[in-house]
N, C-alpha and C. Protein backbone atom coordinates (compact mmCIF):
# COMPACT_ATOMS: atom_id res chain seq x y z
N UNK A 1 12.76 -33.36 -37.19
CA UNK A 1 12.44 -34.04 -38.43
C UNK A 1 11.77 -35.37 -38.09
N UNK A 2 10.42 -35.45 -38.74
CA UNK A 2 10.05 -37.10 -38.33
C UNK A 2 10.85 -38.19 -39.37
N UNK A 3 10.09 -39.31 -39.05
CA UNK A 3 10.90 -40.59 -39.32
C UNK A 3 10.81 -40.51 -41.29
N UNK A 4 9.72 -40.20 -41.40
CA UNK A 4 9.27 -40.29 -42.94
C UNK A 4 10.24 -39.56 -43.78
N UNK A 5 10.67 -38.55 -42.82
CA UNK A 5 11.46 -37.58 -43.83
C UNK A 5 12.79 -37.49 -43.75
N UNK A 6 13.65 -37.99 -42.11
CA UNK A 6 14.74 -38.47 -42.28
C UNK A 6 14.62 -39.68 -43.13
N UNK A 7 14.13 -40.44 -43.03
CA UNK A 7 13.92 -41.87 -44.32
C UNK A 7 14.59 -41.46 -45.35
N UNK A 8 13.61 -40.42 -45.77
CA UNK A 8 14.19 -40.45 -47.37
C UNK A 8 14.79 -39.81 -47.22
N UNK A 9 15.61 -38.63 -46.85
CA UNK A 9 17.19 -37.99 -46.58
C UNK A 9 17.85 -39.23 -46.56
N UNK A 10 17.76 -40.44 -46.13
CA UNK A 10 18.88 -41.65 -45.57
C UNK A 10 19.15 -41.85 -46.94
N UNK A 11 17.65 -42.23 -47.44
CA UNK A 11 17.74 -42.90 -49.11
C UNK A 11 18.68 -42.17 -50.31
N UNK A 12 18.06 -40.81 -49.88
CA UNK A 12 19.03 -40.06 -50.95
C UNK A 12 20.25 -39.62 -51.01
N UNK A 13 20.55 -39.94 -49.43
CA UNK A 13 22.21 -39.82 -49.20
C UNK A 13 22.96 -41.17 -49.85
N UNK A 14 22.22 -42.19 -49.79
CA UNK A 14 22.56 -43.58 -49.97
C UNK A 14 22.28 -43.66 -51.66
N UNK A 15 21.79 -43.10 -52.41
CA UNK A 15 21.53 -43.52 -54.26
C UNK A 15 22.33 -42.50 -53.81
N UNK A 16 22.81 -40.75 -53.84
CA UNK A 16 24.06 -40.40 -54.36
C UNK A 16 25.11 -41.02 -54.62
N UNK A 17 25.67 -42.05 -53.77
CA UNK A 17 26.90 -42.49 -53.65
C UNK A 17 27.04 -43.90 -54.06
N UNK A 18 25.36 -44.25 -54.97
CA UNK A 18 25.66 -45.68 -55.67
C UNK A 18 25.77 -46.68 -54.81
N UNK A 19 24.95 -46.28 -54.09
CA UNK A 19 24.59 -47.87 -52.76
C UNK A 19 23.60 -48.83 -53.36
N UNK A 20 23.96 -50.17 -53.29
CA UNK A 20 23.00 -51.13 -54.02
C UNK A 20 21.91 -51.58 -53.25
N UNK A 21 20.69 -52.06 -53.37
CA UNK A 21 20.17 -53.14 -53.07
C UNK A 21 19.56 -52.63 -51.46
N UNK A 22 18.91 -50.82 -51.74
CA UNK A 22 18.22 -50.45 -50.24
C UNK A 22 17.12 -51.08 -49.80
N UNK A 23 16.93 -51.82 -48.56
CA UNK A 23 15.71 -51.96 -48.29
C UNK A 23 15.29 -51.50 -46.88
N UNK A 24 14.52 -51.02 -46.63
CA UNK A 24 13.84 -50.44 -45.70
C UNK A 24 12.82 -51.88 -45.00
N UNK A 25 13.30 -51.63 -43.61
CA UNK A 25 12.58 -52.43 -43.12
C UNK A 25 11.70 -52.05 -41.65
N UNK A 26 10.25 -51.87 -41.69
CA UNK A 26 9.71 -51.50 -40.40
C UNK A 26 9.75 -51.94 -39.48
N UNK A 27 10.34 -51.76 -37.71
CA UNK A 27 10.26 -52.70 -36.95
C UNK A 27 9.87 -52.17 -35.60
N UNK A 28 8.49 -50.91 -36.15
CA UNK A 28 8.28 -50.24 -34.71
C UNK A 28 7.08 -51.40 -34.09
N UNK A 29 6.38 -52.64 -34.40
CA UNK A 29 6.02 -53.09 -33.60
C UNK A 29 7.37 -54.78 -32.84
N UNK A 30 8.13 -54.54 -33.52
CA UNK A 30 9.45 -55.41 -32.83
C UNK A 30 10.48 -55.14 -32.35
N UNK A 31 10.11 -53.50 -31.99
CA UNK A 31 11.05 -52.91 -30.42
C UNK A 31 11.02 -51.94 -30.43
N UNK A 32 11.38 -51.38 -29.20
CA UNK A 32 11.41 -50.28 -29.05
C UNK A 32 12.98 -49.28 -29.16
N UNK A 33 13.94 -49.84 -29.58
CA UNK A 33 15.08 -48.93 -30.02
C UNK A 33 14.85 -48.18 -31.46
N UNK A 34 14.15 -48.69 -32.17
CA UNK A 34 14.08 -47.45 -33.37
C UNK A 34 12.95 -47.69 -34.00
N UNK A 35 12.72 -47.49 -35.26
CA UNK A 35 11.43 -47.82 -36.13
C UNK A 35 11.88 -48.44 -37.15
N UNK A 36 12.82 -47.77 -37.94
CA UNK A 36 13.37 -48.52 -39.56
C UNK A 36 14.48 -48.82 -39.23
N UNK A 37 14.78 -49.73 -40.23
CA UNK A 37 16.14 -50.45 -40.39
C UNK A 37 16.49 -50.25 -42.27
N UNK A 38 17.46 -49.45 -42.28
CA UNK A 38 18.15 -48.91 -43.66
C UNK A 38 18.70 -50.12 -44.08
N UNK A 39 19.11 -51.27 -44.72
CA UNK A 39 19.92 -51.56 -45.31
C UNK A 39 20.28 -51.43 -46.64
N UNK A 40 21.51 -51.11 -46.85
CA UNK A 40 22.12 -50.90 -48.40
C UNK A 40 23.47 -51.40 -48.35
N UNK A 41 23.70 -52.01 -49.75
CA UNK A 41 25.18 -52.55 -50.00
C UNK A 41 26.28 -51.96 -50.67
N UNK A 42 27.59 -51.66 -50.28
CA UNK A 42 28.62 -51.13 -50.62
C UNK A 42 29.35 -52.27 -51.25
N UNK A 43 30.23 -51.82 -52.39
CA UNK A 43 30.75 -52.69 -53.27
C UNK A 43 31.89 -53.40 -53.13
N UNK A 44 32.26 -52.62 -51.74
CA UNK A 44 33.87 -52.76 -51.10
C UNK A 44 33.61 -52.23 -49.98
N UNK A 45 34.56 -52.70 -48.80
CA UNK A 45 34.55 -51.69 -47.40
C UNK A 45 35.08 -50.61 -47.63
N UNK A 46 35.56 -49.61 -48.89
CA UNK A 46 36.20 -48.77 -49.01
C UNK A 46 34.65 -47.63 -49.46
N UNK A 47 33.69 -48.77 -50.31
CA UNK A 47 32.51 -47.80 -50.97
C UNK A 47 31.35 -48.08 -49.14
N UNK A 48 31.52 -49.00 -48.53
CA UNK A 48 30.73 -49.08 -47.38
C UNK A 48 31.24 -47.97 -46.81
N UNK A 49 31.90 -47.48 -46.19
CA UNK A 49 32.72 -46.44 -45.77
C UNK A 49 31.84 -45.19 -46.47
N UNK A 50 32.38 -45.15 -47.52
CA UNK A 50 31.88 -44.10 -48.38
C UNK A 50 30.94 -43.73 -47.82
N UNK A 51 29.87 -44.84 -48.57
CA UNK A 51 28.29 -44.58 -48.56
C UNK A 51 27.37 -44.03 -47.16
N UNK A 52 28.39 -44.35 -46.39
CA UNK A 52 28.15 -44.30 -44.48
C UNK A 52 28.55 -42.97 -44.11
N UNK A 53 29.70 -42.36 -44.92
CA UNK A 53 30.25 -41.34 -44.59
C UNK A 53 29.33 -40.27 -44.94
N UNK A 54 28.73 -40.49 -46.11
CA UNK A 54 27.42 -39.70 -46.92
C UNK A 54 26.34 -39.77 -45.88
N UNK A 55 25.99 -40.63 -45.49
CA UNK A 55 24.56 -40.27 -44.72
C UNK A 55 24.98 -39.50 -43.32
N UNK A 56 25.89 -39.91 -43.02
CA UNK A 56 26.19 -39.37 -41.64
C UNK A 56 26.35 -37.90 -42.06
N UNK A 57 27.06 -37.02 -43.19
CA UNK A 57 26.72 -35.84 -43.62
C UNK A 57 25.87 -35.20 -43.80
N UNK A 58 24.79 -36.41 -44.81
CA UNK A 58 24.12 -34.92 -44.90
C UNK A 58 22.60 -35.10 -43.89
N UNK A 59 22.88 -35.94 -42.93
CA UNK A 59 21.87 -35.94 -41.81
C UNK A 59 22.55 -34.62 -40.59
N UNK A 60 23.82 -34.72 -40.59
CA UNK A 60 24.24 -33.43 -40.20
C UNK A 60 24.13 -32.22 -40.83
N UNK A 61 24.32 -32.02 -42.00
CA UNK A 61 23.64 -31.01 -42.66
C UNK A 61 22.39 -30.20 -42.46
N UNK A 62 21.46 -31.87 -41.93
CA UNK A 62 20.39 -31.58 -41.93
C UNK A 62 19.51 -31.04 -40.34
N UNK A 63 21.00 -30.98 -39.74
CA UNK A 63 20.43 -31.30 -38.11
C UNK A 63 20.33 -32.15 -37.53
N UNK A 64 20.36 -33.05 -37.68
CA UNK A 64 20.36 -34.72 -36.95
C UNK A 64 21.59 -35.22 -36.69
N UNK A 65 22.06 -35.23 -35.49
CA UNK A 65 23.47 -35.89 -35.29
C UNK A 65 23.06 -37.37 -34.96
N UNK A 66 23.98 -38.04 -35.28
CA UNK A 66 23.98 -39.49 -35.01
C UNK A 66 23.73 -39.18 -33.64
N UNK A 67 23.52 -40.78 -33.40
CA UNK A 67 23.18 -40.95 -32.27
C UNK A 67 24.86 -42.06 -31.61
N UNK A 68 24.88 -42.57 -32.94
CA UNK A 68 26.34 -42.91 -33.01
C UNK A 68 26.32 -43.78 -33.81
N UNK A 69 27.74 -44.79 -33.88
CA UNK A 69 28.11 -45.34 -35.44
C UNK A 69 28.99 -46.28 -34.66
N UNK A 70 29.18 -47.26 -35.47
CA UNK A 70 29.96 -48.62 -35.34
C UNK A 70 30.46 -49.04 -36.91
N UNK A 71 31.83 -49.88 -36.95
CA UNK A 71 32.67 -50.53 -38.00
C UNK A 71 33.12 -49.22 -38.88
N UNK A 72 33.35 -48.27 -38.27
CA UNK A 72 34.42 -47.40 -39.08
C UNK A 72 35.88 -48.22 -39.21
N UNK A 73 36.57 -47.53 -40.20
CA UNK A 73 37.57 -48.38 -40.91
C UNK A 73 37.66 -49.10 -41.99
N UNK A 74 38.40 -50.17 -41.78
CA UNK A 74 37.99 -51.51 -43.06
C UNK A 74 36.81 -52.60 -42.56
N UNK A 75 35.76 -51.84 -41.89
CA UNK A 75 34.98 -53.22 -41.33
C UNK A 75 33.80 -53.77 -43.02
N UNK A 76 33.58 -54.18 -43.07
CA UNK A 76 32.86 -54.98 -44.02
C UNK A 76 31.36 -54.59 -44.00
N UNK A 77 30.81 -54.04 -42.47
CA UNK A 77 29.28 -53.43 -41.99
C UNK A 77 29.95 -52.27 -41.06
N UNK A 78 29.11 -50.90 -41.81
CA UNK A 78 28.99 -49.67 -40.80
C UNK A 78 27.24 -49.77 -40.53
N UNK A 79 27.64 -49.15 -39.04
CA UNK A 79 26.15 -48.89 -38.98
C UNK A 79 26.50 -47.56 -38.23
N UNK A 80 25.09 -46.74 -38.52
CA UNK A 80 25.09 -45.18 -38.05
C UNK A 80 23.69 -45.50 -37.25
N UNK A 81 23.34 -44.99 -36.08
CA UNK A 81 22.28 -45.26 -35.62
C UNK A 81 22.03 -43.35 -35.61
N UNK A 82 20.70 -43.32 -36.11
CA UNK A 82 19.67 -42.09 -35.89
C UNK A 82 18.47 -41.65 -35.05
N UNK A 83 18.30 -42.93 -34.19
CA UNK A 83 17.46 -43.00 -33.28
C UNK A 83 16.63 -43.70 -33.95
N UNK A 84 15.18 -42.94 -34.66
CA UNK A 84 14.41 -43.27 -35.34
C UNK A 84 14.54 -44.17 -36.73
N UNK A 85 15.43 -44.30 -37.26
CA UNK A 85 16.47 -45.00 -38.10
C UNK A 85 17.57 -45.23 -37.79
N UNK A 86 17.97 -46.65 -37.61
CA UNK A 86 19.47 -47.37 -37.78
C UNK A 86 19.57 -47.74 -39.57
N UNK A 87 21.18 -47.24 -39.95
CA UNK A 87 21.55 -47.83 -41.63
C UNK A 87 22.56 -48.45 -41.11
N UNK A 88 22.01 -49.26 -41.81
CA UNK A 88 23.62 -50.54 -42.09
C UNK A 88 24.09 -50.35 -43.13
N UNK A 89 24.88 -50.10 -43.34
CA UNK A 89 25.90 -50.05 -44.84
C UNK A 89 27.10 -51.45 -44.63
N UNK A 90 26.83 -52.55 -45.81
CA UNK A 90 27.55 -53.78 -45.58
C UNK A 90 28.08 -53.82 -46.86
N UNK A 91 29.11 -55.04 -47.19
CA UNK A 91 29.68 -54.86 -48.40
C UNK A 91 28.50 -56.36 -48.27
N UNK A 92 28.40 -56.75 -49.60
CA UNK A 92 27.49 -58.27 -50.19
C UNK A 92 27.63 -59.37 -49.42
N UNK A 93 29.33 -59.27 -48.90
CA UNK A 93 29.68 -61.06 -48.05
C UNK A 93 28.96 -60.70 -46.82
N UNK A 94 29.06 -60.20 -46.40
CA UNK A 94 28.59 -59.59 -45.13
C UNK A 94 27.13 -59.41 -44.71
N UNK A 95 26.25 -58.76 -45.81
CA UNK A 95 24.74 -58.88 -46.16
C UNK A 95 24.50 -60.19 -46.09
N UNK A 96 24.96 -61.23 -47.05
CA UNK A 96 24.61 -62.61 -47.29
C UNK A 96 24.47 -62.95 -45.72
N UNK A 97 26.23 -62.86 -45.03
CA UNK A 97 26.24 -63.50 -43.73
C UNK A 97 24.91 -63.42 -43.18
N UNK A 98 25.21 -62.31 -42.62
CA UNK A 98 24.41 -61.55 -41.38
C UNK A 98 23.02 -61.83 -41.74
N UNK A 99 22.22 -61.90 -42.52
CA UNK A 99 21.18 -61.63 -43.38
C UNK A 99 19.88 -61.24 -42.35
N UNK A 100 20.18 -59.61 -42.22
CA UNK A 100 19.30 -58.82 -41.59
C UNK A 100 17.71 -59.15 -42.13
N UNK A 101 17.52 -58.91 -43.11
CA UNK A 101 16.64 -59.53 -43.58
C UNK A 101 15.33 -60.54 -43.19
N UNK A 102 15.95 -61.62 -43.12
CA UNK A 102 15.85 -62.43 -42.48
C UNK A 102 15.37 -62.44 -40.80
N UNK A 103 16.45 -62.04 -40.22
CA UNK A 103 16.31 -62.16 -39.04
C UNK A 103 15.22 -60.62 -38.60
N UNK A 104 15.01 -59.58 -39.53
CA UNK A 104 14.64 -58.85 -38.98
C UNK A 104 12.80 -59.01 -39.92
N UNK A 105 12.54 -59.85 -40.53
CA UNK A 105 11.65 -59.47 -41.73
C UNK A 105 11.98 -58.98 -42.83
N UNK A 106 10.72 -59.24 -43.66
CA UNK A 106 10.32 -59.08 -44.81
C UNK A 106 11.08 -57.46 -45.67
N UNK A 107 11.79 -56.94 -45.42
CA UNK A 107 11.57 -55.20 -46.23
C UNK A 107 10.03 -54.72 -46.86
N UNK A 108 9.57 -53.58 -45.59
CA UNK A 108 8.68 -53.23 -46.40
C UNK A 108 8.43 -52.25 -47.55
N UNK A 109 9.40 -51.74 -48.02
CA UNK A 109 9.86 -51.12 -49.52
C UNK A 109 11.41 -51.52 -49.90
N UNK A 110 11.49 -51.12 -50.90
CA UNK A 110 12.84 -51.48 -51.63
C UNK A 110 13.27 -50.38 -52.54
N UNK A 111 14.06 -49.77 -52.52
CA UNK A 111 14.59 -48.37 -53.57
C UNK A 111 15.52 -49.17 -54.93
């Protein structure tokens, strides 16, 4: 599966489950570990969880096993790495903190 089309598998795993505030961010000329950067916000570490648990499904569904995952539990940020896409799933305090954004650029779309 290329990047374009796991993308939007990420996206639509992520609006099933009522993830806020996706932005997609390109960063294949600012390294070489992946291309996009998923971020979306969970309302609680209980809906971060959730929403993390969803993509990691149905990218398996789809054939794509992680590549692996970090902040399972009550962490506040999961991330699932896909190779070609890393998602962060954060609850809001945590977004604010961290502010990927920022440190990573502009989002070049927004769902």
């Amino acid at each position: 599966m290329d990047a374009e089309a796991l993308k939007e598998l990420v996206i639509n795993a992520l609006e099933d489950l009522k993830a806020q505030d996706i932005a997609i961010i390109d960063v294949t000329d600012r390294t070489s570990v992946t291309d996009f950067m998923v971020l979306a916000t969970g309302t609680s570490s209980r809906h971060a969880q959730a929403v993390a648990d969803s993509v990691a499904m149905k990218t398996k569904e789809a054939g794509i096993m992680p590549l692996g995952s970090e902040g399972r539990g009550n962490s506040d940020w999961v991330l699932i790495d896909l190779g070609d896409i890393v998602v962060h799933v954060m609850t809001a305090q945590a977004r604010e903190y961290y502010d990927l954004e920022r440190l990573w650029g502009e989002p070049t779309s927004e769902q």
